[in-house]
N, C-alpha and C. Protein backbone atom coordinates (compact mmCIF):
# COMPACT_ATOMS: atom_id res chain seq x y z
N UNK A 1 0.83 -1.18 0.00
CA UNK A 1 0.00 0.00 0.00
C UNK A 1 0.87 1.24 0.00
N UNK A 2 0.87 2.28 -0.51
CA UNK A 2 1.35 3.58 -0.67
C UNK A 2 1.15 4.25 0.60
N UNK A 3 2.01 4.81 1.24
CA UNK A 3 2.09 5.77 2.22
C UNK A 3 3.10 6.76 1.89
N UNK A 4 2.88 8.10 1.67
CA UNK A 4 3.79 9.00 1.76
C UNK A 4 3.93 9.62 3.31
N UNK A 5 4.86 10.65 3.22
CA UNK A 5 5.63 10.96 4.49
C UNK A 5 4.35 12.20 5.16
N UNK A 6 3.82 12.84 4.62
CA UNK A 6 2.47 13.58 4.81
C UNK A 6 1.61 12.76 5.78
N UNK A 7 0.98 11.71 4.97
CA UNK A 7 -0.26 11.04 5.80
C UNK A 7 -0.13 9.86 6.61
N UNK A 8 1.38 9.31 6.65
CA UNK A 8 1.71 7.95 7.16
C UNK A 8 0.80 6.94 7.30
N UNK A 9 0.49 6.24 8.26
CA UNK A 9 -0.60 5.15 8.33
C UNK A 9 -2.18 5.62 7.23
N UNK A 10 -2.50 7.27 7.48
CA UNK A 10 -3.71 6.95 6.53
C UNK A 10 -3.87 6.79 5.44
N UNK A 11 -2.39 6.67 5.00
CA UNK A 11 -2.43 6.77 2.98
C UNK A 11 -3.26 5.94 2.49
N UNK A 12 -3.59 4.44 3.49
CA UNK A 12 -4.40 3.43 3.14
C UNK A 12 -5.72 3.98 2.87
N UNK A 13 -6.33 5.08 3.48
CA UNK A 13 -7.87 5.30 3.49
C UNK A 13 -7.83 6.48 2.15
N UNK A 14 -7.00 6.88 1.91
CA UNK A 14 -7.50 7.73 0.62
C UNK A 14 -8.19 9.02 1.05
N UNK A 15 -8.53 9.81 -0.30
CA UNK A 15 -9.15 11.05 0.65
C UNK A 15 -10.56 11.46 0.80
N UNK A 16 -11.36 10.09 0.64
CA UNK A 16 -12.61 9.63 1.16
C UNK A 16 -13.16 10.18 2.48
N UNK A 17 -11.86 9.83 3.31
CA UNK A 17 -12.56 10.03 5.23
C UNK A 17 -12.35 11.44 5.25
N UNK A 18 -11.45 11.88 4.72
CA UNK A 18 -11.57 13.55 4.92
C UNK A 18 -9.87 13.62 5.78
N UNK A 19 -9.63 14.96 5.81
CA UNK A 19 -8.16 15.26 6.71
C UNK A 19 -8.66 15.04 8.39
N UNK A 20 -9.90 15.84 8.84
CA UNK A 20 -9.40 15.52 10.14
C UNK A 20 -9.33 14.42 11.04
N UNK A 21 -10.35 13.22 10.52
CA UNK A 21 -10.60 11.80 11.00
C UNK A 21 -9.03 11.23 10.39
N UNK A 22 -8.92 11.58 9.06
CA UNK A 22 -7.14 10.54 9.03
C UNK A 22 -5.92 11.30 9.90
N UNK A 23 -6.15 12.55 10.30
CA UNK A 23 -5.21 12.79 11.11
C UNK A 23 -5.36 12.35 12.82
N UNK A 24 -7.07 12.23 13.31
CA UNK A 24 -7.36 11.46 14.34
C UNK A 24 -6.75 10.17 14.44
N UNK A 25 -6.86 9.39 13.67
CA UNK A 25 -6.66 8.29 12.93
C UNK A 25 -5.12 7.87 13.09
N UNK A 26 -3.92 8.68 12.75
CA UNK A 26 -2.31 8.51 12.65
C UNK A 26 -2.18 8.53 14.43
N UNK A 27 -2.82 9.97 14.69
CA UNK A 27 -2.02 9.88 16.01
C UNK A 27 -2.48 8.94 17.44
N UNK A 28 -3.57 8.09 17.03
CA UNK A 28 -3.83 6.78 17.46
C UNK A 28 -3.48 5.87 17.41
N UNK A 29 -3.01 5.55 16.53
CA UNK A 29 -2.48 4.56 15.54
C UNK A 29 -0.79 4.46 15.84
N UNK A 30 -0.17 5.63 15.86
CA UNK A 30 1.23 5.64 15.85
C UNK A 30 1.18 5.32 17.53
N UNK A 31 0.75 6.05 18.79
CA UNK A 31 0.73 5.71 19.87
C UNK A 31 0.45 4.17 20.15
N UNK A 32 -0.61 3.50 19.87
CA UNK A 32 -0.91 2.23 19.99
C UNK A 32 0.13 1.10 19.23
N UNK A 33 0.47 1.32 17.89
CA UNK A 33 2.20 0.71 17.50
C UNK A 33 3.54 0.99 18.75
N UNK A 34 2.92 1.79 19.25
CA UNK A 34 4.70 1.78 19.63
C UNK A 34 4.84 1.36 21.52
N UNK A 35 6.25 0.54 21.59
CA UNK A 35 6.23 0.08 22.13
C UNK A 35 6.32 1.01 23.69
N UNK A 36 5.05 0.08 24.63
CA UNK A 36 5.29 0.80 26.35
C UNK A 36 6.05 -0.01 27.10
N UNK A 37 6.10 1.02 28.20
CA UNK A 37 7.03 0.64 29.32
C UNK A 37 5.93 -0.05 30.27
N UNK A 38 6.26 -1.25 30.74
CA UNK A 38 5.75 -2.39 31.79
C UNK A 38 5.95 -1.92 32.81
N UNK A 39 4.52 -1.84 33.54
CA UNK A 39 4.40 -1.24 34.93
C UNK A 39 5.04 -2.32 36.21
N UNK A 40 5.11 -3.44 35.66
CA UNK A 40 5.91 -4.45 36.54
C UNK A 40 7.25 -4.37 36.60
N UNK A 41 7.83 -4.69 35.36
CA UNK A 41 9.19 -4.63 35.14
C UNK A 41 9.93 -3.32 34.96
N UNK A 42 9.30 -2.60 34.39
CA UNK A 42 9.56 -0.69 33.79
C UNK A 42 10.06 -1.38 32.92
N UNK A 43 10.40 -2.02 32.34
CA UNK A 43 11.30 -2.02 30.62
C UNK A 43 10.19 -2.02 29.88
N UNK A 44 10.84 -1.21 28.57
CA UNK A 44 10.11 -1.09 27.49
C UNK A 44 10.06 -2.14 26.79
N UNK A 45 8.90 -2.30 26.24
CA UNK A 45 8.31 -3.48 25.13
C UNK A 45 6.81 -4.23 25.54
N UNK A 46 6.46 -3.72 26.06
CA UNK A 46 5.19 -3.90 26.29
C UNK A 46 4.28 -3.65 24.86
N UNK A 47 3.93 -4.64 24.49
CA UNK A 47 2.81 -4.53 22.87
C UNK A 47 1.77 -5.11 23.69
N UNK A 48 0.55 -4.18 22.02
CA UNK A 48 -0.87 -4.71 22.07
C UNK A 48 -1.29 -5.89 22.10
N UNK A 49 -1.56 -6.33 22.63
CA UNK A 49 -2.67 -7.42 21.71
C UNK A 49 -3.96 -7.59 21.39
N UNK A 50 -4.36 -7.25 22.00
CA UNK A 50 -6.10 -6.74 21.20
C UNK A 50 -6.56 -5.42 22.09
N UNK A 51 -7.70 -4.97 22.27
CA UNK A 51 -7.96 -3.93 22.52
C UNK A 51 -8.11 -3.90 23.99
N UNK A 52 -7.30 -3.39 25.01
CA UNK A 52 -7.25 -3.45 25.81
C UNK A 52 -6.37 -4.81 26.72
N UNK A 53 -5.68 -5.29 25.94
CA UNK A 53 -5.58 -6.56 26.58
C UNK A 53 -3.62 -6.10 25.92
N UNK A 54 -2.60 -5.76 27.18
CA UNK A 54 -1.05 -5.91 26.61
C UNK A 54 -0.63 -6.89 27.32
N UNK A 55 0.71 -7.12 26.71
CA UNK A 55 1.40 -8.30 27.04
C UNK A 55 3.06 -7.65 27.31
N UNK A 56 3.80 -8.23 28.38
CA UNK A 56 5.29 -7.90 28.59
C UNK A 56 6.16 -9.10 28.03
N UNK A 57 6.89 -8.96 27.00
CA UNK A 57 7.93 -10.63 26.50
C UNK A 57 8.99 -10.46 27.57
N UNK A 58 9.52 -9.71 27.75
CA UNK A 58 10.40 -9.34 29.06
C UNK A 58 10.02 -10.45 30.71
N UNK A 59 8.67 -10.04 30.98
CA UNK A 59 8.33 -10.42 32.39
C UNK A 59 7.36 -11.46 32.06
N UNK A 60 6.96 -11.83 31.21
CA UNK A 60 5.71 -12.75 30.46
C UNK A 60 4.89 -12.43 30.93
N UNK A 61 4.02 -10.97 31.50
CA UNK A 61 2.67 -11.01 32.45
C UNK A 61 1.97 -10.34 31.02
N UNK A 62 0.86 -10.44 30.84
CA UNK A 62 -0.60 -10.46 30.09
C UNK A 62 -1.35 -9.49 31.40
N UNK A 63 -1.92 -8.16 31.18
CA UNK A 63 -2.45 -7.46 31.90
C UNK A 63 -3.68 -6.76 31.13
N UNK A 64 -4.60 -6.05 31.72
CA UNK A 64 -5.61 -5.05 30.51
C UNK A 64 -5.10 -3.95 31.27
N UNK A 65 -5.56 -2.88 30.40
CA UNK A 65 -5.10 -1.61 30.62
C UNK A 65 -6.26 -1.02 29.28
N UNK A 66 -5.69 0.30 29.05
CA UNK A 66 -6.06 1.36 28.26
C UNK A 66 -6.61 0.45 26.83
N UNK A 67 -7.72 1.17 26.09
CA UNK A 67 -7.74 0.49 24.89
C UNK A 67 -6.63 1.01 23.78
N UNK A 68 -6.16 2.05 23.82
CA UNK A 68 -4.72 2.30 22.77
C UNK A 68 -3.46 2.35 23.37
N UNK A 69 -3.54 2.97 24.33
CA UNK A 69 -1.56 2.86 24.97
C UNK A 69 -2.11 2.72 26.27
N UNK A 70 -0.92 2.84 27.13
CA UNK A 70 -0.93 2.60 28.49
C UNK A 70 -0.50 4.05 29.03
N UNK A 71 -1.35 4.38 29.54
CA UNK A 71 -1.35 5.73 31.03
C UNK A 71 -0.39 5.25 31.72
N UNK A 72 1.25 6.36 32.08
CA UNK A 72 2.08 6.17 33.02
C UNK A 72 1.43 7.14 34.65
């Protein structure tokens, strides 16, 4: 799929949804990709796995939290 450096993740939606939902859209999106810091361990790498539900590969604990990132 085409992404230029402008719209990053929304290049996929085209300019159908409009600018301000694909810019809602990136800065959700880029927060929820990137990796958090584990409230158990503090090391970073804490990923999603579904909505509300992260996981630590570090400490192996499976916790819920936030539905896009995790609140320090």
């Amino acid at each position: 799929m085409p992404r230029t450096k402008k719209v990053k993740q929304a290049g996929k939606y085209g300019a159908g949804y409009g600018t301000n939902v694909r810019r809602k859209f990136v800065a959700v999106e880029s927060k929820q990709r990137k990796k958090q810091t584990c409230p158990f361990c503090k090391k970073l790498g804490v990923k999603r796995k579904s909505a509300g539900i992260w996981q630590c590969p570090k400490c192996k604990k499976t916790f819920a939290g936030n539905a896009y990132h995790l609140i320090k």
